[in-house]
Structures are given as C-alpha cells and as structure tokens.
C-alpha atoms as a PDB file:
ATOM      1  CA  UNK A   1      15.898   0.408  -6.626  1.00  0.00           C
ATOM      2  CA  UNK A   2      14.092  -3.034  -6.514  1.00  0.00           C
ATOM      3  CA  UNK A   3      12.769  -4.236  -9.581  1.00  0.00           C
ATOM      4  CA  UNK A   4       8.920  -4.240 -10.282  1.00  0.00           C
ATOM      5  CA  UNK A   5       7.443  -5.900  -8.009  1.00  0.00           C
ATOM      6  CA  UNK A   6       3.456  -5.846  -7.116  1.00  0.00           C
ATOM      7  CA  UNK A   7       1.838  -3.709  -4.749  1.00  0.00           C
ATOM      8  CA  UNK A   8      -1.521  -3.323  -2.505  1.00  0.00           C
ATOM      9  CA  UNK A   9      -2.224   0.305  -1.828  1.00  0.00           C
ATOM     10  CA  UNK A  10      -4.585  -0.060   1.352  1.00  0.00           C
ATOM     11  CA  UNK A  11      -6.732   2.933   1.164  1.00  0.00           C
ATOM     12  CA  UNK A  12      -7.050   3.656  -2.575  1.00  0.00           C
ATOM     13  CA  UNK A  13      -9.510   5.832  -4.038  1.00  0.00           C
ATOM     14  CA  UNK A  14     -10.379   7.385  -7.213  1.00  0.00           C
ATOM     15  CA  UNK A  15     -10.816  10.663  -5.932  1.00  0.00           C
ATOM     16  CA  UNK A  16      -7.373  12.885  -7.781  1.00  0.00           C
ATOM     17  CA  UNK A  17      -7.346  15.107  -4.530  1.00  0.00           C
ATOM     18  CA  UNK A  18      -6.130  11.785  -2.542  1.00  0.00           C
ATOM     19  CA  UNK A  19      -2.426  10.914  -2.490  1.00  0.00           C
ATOM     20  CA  UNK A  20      -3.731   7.264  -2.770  1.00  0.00           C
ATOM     21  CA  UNK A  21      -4.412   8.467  -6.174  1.00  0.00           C
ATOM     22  CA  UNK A  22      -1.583  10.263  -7.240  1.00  0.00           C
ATOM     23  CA  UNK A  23       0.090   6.696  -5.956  1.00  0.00           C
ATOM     24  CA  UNK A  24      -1.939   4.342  -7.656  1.00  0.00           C
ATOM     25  CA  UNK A  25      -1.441   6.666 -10.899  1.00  0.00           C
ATOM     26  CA  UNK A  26       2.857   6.665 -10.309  1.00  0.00           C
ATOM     27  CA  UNK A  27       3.588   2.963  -9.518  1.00  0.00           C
ATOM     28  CA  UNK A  28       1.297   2.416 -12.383  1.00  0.00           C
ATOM     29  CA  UNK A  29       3.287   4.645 -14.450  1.00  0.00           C
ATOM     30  CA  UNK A  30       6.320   2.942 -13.083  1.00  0.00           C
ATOM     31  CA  UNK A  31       5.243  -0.517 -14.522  1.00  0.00           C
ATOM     32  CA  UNK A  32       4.327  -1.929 -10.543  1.00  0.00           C
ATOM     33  CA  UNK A  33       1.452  -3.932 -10.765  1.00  0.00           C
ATOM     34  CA  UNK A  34      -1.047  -2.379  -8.184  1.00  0.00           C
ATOM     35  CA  UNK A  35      -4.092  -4.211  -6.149  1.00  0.00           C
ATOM     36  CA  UNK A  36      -5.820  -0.815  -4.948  1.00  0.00           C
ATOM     37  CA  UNK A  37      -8.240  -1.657  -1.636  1.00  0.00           C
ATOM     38  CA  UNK A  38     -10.566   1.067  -0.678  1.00  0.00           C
ATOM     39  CA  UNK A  39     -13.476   2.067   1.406  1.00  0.00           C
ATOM     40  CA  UNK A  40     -15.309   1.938  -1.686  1.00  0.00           C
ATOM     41  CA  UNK A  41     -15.226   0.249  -5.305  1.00  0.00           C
ATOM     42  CA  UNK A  42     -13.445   2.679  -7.729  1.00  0.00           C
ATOM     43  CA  UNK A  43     -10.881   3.010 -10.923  1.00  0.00           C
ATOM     44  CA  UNK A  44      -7.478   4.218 -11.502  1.00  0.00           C
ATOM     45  CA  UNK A  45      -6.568   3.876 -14.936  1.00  0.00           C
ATOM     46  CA  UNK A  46      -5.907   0.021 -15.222  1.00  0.00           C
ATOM     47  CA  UNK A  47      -6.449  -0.429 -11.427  1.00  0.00           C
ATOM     48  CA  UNK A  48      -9.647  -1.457  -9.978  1.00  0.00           C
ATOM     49  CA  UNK A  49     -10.146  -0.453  -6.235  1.00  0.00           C
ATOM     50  CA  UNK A  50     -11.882  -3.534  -3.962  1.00  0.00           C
ATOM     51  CA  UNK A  51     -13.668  -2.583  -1.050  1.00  0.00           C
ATOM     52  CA  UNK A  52     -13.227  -5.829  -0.131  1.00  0.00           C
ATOM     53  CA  UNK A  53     -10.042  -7.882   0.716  1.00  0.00           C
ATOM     54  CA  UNK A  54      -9.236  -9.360  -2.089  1.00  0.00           C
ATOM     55  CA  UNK A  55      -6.900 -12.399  -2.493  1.00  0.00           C
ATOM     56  CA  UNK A  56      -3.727 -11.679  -3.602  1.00  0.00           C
ATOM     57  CA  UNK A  57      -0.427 -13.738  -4.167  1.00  0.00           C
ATOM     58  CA  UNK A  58       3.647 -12.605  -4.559  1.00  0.00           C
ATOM     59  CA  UNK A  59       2.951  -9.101  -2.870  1.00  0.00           C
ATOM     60  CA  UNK A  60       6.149  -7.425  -2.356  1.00  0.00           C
ATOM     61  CA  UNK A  61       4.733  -3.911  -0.820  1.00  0.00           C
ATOM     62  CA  UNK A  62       1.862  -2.817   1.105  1.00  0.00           C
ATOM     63  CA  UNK A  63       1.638   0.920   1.108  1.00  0.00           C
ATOM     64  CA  UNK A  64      -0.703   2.585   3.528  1.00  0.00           C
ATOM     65  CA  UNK A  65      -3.217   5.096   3.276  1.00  0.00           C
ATOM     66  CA  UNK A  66      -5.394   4.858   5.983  1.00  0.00           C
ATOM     67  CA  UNK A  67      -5.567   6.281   9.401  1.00  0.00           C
ATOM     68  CA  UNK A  68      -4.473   4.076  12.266  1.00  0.00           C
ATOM     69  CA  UNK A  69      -8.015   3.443  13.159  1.00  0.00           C
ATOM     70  CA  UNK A  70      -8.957   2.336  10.527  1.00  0.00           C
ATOM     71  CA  UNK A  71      -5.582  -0.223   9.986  1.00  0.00           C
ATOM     72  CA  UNK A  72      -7.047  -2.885  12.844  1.00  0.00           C
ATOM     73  CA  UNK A  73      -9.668  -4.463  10.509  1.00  0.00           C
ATOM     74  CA  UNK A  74      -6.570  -5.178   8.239  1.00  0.00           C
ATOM     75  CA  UNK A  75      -4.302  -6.191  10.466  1.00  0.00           C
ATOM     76  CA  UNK A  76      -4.245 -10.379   9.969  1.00  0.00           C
ATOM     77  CA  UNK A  77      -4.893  -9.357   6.373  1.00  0.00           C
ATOM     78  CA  UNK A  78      -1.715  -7.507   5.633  1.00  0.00           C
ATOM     79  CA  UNK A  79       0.108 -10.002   7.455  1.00  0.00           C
ATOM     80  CA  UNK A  80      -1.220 -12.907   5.665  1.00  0.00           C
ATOM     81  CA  UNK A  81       0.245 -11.409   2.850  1.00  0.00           C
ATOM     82  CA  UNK A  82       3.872 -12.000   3.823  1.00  0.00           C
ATOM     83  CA  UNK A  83       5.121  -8.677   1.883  1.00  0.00           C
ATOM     84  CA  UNK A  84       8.688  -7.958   1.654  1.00  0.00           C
ATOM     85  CA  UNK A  85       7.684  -4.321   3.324  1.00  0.00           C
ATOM     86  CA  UNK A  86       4.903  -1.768   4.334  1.00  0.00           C
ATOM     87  CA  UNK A  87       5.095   1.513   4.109  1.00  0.00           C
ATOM     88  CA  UNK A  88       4.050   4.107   6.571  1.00  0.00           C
ATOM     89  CA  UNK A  89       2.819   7.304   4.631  1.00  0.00           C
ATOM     90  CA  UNK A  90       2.717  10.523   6.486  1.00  0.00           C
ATOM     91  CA  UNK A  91      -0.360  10.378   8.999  1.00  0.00           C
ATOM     92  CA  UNK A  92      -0.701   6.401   8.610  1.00  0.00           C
ATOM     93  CA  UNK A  93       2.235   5.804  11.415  1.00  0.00           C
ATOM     94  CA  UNK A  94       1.213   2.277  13.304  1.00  0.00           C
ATOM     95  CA  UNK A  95       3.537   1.009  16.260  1.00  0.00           C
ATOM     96  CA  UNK A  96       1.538  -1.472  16.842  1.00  0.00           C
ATOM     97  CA  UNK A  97       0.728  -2.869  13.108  1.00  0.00           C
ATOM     98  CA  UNK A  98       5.219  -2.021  12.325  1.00  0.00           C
ATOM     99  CA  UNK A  99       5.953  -3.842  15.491  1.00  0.00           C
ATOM    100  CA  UNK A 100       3.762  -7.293  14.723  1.00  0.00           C
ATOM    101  CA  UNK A 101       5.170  -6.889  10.943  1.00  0.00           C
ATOM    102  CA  UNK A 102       8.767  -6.354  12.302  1.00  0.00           C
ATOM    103  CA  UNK A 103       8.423  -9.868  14.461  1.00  0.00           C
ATOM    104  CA  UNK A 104       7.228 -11.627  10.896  1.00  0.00           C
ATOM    105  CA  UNK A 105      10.131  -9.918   9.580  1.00  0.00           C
ATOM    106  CA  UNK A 106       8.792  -7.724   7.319  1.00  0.00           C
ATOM    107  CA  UNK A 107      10.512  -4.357   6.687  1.00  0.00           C
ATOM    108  CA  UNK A 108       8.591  -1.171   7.815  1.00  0.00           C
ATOM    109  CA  UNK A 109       9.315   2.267   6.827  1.00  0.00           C
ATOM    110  CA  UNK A 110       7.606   5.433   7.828  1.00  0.00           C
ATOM    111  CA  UNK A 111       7.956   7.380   4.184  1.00  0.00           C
ATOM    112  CA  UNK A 112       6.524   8.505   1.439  1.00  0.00           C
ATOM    113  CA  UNK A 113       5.945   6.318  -1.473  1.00  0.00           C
ATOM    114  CA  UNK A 114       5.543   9.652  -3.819  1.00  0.00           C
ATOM    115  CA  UNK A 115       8.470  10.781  -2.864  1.00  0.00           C
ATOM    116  CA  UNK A 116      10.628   7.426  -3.037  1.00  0.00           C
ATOM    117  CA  UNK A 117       9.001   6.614  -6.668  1.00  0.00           C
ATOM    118  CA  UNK A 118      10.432  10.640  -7.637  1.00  0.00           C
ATOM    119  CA  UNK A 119      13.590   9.641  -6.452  1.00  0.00           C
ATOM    120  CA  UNK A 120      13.928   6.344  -7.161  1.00  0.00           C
ATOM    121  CA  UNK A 121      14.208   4.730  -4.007  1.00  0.00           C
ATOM    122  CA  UNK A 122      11.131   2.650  -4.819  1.00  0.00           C
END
C-alpha cells in the first residue's frame, strides 16, 4: 500500500449514484488528498469538483471516470501532470491514452479504485 499520496479523479461528480462519488467520498475517507475535475462544478464533502483544468502539483494518481471519448480533451493535461499512475476504471479502458502514458513511464492499470481502496491495494 503506498502512502497518501494526492489524487485527481477525472470525471467527478456530486451525484451519490456515480462511482466518481463513492471514490471521491473513500480516498477522502482514506486521508488522500483529492482534486475532483468534472463536467460540471460540484462538492464532495471537503472536495470541490472543477469543470475546468485546474493546476495541480505532486500528483501521484489520476483515476478515470470518463468514457474514452471524452479522455482526448485531457490527454496533454494528464500527462503534464507526470503522475506516478492512472487508473483505468471499468468502462474508461484507453489504449491509446495507457500507451502515450506507458512511453512517459507512467504506470497504467485497468482496475477499480473502489475495490483496491477495500482491499488495500491503494
């Protein structure tokens, strides 16, 4: 388990029926910091969601939440970061996106950040 380290969740929203949600709530729980971008401006207990891209510094994670499609826009932005890894969540799989990350040597995983913050493999 890596120690805290701060995380963008790219496709946030305040809505409880999203897993962005029940993600933004966990790693919070967890004691992550969170940066929570979304398609629009929102809450999440201590989290506010950006619609915009925010500057951010000493991002270890970038979990997705958005549809392929929808990751292009992103694409330079997420990289820019230099995170240590992005993760895939079910539905938000991205050859393209994991293959230009995986040349900047970021990790990529196609999981579940729900499941690896239950079992501590966050």
């Amino acid at each position: 388990m890596r120690e805290k380290k701060k995380t963008l969740v790219l496709g946030a929203s305040d809505n409880p029926n999203r897993y962005s949600y029940l993600a933004l709530q966990r790693l919070q729980a967890a004691g992550h910091p969170v940066v929570g971008i979304g398609r629009k401006p929102g809450q999440v207990g201590d989290v506010a969601i950006s619609k915009d891209k925010v500057a951010a510094s000493d991002i270890d994670t970038v979990t997705l939440y958005l549809n392929p499609q929808h990751q292009q826009e992103y694409y330079d932005y997420i990289l820019s970061l230099h995170p240590e890894r992005i993760i895939f969540n079910p539905g938000t799989e991205n050859d393209e996106l994991a293959s230009k990350a995986r040349e900047q040597g970021i990790e990529t995983l196609h999981a579940c950040t729900l499941v690896m913050l239950s079992t501590n493999q966050y």
